[in-house]
N, C-alpha and C. Protein backbone atom coordinates (compact mmCIF):
# COMPACT_ATOMS: atom_id res chain seq x y z
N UNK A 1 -13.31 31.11 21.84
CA UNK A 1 -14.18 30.47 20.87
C UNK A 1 -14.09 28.95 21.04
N UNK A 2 -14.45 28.41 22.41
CA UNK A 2 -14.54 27.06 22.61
C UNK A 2 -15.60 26.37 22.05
N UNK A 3 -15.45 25.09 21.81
CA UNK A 3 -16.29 24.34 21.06
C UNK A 3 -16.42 22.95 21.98
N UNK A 4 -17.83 22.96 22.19
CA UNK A 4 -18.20 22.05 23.05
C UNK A 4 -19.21 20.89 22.57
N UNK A 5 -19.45 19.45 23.04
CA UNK A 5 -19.98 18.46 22.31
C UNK A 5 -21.51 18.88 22.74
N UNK A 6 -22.00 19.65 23.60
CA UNK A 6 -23.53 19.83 23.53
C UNK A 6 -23.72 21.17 22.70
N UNK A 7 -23.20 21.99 22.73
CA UNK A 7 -23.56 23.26 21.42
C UNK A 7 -22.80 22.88 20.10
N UNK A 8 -21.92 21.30 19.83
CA UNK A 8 -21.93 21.44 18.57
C UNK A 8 -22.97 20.35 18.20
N UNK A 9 -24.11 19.82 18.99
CA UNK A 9 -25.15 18.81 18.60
C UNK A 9 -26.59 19.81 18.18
N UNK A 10 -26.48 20.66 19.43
CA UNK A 10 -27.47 21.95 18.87
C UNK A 10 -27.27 22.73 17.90
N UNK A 11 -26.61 22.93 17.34
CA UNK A 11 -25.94 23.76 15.82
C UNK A 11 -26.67 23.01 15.12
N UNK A 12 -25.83 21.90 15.29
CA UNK A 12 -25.66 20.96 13.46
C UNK A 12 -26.70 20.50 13.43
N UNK A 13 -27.33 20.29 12.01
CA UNK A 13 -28.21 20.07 11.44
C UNK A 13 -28.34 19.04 10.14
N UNK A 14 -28.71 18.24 10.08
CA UNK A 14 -28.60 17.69 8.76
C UNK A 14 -29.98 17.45 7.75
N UNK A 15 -29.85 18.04 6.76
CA UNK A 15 -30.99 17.67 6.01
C UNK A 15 -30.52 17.11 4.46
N UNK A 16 -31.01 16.10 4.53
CA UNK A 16 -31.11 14.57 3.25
C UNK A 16 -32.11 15.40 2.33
N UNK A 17 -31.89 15.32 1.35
CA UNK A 17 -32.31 15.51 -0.27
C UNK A 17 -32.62 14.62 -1.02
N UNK A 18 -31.90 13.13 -0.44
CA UNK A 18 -31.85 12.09 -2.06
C UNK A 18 -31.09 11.05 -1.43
N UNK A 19 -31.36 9.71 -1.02
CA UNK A 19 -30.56 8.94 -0.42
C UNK A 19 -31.34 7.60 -1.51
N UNK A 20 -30.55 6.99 -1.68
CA UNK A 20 -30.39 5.33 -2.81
C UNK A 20 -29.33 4.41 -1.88
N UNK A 21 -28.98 3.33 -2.91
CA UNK A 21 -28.53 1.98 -2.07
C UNK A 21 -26.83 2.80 -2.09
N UNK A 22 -26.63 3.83 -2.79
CA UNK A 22 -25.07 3.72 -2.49
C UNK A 22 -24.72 5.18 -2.53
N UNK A 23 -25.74 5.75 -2.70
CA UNK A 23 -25.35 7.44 -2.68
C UNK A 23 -26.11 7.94 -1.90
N UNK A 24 -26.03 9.35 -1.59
CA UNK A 24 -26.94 10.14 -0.22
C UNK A 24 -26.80 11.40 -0.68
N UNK A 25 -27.28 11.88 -1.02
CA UNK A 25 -27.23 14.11 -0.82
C UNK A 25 -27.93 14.81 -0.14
N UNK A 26 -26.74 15.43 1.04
CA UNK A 26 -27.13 16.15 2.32
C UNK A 26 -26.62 17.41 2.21
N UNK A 27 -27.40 18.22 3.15
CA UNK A 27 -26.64 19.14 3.70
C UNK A 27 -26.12 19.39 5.29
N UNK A 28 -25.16 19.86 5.58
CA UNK A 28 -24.69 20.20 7.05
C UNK A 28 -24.93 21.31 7.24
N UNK A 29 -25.56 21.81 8.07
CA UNK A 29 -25.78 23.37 8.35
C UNK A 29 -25.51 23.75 9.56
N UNK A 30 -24.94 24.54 9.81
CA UNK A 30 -24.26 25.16 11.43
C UNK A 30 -22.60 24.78 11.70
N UNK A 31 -22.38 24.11 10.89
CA UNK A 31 -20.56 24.00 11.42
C UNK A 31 -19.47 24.70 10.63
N UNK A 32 -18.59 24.81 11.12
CA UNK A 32 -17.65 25.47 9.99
C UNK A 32 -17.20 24.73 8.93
N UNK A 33 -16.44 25.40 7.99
CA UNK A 33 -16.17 25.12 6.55
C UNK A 33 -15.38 23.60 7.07
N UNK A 34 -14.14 24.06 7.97
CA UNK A 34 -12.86 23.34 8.52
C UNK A 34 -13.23 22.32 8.79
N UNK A 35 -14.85 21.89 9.51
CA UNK A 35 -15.15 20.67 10.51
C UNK A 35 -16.17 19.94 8.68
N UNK A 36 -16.37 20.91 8.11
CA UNK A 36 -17.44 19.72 7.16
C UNK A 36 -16.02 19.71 6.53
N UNK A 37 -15.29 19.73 5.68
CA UNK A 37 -14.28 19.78 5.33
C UNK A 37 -13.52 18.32 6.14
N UNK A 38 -13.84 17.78 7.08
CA UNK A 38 -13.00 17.19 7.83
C UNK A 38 -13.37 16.07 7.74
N UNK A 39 -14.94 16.30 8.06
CA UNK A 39 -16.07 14.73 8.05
C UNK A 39 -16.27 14.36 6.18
N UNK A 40 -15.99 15.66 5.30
CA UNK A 40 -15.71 14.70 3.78
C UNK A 40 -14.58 14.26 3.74
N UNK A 41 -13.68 14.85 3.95
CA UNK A 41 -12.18 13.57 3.96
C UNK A 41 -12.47 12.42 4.66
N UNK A 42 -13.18 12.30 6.13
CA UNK A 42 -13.65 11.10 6.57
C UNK A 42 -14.34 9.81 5.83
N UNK A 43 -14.90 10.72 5.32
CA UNK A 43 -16.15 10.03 4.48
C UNK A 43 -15.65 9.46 2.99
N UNK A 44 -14.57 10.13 2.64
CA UNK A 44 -14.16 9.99 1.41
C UNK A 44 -13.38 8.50 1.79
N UNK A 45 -12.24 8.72 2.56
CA UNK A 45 -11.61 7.71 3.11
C UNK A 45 -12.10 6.19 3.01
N UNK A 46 -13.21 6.27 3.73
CA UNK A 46 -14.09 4.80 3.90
C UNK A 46 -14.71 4.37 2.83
N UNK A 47 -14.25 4.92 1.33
CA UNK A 47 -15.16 4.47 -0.10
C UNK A 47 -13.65 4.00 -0.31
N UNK A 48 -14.32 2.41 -0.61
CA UNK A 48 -13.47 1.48 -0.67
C UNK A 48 -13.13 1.78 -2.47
N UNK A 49 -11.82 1.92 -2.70
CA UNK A 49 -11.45 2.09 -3.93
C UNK A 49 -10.24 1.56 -4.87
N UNK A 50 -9.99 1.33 -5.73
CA UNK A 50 -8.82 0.72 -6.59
C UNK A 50 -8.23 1.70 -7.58
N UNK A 51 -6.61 1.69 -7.89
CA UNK A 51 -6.21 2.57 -8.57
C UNK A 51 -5.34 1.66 -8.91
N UNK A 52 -5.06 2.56 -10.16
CA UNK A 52 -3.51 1.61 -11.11
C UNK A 52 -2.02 1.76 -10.58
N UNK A 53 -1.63 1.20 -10.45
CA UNK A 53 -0.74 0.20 -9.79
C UNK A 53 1.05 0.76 -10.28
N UNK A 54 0.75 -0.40 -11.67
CA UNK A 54 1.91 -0.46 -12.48
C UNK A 54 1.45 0.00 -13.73
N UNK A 55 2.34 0.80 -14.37
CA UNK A 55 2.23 1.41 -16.09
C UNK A 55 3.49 0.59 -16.59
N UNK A 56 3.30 0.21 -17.85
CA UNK A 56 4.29 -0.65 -18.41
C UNK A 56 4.27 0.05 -20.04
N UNK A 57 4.95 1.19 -20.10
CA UNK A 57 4.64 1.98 -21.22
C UNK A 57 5.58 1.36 -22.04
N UNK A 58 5.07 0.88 -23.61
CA UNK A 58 5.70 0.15 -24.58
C UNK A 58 6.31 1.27 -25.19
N UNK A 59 5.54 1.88 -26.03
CA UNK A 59 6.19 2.85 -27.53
C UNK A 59 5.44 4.57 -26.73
N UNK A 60 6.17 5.43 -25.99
CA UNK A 60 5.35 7.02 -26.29
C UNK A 60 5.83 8.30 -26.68
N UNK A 61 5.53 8.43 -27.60
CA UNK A 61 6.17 9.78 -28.74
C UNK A 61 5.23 10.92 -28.76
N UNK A 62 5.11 10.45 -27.46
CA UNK A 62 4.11 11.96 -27.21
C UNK A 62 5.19 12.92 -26.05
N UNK A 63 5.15 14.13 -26.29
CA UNK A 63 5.35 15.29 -25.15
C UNK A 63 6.10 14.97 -23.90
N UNK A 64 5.04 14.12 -23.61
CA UNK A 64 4.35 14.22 -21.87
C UNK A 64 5.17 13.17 -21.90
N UNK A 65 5.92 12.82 -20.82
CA UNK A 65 7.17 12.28 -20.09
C UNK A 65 6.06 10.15 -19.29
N UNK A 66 6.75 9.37 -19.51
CA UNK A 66 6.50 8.38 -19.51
C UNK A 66 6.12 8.13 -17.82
N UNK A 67 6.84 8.90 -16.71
CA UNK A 67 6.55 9.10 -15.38
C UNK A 67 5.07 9.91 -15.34
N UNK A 68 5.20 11.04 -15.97
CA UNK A 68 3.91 11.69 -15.87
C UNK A 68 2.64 10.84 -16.41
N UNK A 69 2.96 10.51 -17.59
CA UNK A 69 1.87 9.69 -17.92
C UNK A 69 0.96 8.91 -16.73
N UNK A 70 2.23 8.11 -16.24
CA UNK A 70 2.10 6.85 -15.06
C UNK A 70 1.23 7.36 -14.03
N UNK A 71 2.07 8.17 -13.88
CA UNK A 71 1.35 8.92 -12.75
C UNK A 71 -0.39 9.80 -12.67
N UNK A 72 -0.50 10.20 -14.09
CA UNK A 72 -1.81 10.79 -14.38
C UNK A 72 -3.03 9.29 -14.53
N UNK A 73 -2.14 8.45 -14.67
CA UNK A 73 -3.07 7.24 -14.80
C UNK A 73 -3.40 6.52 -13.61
N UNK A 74 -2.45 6.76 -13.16
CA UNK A 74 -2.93 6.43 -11.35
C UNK A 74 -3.73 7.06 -10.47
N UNK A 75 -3.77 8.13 -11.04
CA UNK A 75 -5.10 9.21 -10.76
C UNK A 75 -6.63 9.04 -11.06
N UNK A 76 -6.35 8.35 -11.65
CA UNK A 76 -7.93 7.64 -12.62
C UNK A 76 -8.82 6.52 -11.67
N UNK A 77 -10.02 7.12 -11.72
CA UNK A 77 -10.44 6.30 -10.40
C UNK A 77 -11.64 5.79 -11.21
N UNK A 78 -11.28 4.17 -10.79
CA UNK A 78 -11.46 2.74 -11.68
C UNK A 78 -13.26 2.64 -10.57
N UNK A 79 -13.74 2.46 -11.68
CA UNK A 79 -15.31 1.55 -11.13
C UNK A 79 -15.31 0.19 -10.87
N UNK A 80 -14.34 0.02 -9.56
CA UNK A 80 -14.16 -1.50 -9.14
C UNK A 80 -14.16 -1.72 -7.63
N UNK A 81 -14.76 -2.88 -7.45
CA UNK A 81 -14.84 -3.05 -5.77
C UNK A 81 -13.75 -3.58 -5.89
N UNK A 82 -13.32 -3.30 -5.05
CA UNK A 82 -11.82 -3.55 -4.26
C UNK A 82 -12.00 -5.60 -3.70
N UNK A 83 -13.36 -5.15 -3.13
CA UNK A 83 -13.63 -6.31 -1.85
C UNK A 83 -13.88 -7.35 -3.04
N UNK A 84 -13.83 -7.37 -4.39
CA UNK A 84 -14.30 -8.59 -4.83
C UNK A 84 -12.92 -9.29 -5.95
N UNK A 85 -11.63 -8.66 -5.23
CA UNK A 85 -10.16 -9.05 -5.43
C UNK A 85 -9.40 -9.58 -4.01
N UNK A 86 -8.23 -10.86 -4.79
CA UNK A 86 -7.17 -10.74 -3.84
C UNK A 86 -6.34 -9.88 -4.12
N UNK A 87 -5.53 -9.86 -2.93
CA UNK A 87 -4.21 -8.65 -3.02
C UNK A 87 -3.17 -9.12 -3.58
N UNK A 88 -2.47 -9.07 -3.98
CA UNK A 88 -1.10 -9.51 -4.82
C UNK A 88 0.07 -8.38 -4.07
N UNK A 89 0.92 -9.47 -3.08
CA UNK A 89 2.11 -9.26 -2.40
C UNK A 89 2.64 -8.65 -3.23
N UNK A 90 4.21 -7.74 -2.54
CA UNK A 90 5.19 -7.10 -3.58
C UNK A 90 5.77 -8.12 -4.35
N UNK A 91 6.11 -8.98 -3.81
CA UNK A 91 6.52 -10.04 -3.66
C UNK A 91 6.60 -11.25 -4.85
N UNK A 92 5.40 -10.06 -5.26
CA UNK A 92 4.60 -11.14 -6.83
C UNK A 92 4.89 -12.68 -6.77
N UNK A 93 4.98 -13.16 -5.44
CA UNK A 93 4.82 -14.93 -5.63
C UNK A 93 3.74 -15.38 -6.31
N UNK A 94 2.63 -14.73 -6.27
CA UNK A 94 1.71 -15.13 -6.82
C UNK A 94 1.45 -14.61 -8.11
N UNK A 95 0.52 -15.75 -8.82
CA UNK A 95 0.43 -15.41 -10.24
C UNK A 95 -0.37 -14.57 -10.41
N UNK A 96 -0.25 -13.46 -11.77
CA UNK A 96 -1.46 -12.44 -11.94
C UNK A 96 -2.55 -13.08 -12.49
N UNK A 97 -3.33 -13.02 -12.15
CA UNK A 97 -4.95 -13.01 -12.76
C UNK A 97 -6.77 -13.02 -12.92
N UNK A 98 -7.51 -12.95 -13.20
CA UNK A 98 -8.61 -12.42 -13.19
C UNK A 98 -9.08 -12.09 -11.86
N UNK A 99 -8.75 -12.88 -10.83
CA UNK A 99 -8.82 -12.65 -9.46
C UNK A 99 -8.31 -11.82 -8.96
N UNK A 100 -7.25 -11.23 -9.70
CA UNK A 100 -6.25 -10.39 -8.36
C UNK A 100 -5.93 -8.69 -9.20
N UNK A 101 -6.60 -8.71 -10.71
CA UNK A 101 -5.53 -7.81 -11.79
C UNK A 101 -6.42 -7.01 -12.55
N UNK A 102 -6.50 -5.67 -13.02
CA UNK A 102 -7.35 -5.88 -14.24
C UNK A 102 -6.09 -4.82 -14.73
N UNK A 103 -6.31 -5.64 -16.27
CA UNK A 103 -5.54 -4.96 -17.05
C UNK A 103 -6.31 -4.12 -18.21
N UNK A 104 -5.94 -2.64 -18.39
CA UNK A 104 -6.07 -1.92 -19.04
C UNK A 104 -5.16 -1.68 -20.46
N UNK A 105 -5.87 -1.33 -21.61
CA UNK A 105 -4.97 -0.64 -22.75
C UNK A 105 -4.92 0.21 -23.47
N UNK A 106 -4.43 1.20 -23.73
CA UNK A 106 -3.98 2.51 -23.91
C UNK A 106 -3.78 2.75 -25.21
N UNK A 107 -4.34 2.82 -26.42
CA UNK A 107 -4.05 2.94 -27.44
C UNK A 107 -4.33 4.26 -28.24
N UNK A 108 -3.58 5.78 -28.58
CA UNK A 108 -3.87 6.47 -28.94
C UNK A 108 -2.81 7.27 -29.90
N UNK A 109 -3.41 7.75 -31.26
CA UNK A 109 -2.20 8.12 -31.94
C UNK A 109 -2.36 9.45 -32.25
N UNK A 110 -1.52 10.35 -32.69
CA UNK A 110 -2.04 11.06 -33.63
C UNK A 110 -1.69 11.75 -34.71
N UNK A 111 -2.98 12.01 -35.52
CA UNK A 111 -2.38 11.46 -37.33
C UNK A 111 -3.63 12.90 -37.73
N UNK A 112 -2.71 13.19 -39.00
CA UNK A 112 -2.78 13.89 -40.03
C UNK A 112 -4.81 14.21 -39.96
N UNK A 113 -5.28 15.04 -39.92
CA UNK A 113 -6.61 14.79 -40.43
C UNK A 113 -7.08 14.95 -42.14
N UNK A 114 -7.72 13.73 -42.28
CA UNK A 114 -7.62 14.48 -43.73
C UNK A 114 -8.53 15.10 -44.31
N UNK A 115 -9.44 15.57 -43.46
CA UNK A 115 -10.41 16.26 -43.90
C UNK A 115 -9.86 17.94 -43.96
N UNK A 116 -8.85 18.08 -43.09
CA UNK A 116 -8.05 19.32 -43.43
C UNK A 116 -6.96 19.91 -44.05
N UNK A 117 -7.69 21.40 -44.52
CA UNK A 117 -6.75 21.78 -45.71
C UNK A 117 -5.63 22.71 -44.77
N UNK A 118 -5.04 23.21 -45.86
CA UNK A 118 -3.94 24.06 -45.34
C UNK A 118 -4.15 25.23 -44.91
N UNK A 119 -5.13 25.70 -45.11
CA UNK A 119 -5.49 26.94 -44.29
C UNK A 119 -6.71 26.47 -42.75
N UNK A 120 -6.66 25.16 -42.91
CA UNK A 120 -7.69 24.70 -41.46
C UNK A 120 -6.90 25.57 -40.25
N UNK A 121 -7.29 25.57 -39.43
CA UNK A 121 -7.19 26.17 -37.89
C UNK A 121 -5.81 25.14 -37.09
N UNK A 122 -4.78 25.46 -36.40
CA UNK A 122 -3.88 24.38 -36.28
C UNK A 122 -4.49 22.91 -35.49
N UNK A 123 -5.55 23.72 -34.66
CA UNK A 123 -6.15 22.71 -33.94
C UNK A 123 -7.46 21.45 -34.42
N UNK A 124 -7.01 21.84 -35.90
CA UNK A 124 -8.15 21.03 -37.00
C UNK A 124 -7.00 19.75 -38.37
N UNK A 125 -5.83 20.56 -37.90
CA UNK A 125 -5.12 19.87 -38.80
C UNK A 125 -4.44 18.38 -38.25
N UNK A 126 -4.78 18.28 -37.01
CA UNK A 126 -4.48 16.69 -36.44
C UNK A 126 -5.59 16.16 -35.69
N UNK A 127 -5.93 14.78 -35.43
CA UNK A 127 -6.67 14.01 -34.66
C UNK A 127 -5.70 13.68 -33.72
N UNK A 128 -6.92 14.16 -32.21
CA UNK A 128 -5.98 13.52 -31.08
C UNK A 128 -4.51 14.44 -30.78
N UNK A 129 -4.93 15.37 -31.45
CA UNK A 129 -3.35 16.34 -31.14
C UNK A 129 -3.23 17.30 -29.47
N UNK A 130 -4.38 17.21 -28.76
CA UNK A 130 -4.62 18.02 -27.61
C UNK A 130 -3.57 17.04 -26.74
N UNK A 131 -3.03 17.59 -25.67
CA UNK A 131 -2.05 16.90 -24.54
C UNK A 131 -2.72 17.76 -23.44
N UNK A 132 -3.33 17.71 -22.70
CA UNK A 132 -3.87 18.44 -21.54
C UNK A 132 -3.54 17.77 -20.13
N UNK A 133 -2.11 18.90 -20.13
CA UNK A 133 -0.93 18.65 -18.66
C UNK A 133 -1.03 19.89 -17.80
């Protein structure tokens, strides 16, 4: 089951649906799962992107562990060009700011509802009580 560069040009196929200044929706037709599978990690790769960095957790009396947190927040993928920041060394010689940083804040509690009675549902008797880990 060799795979060669002139029967994989005759296979593949591409047909566009919807192309704009920064998005495209195609399809690939004729290759395997493994090879489109390969060219979206490619593709994913080259979308220039920014993620959070450092968590500097003050007060959390929630559940969920102050690493996990950090870490679920670093997961969060920020609507920011990369290309229109400097980089800030480990090194932190340089100072943080508007140029190089964006800072985020995290403010969430949760408290009593008082619109519920004692027979409410458990999931009615707090605001903000869901932790979804």
């Amino acid at each position: 089951n060799s795979l060669t560069l002139e029967s994989f040009k005759q296979k593949m196929k591409i047909k566009i649906w919807e192309e704009k200044d920064s998005m495209i929706i195609f399809d690939i037709i004729g290759i395997d799962a493994p090879v489109a599978n390969a060219l979206r990690r490619i593709m994913l790769s080259e979308v220039p992107t920014m993620a959070i960095e450092t968590v500097n957790i003050y007060q959390n009396t929630s559940i969920m562990q102050d690493e996990v947190l950090a870490h679920r927040l670093g997961l969060v993928p920020i609507a920011a060009d990369p290309r229109m920041f400097t980089y800030v060394k480990e090194a932190k010689d340089e100072e943080m700011n508007e140029n190089n940083t964006i800072v985020f804040t995290l403010v969430a509690k949760c408290e009593r509802n008082p619109k519920a009675t004692a027979n409410s549902a458990p999931g009615k008797q707090h605001i903000n009580a869901d932790v979804y880990s």
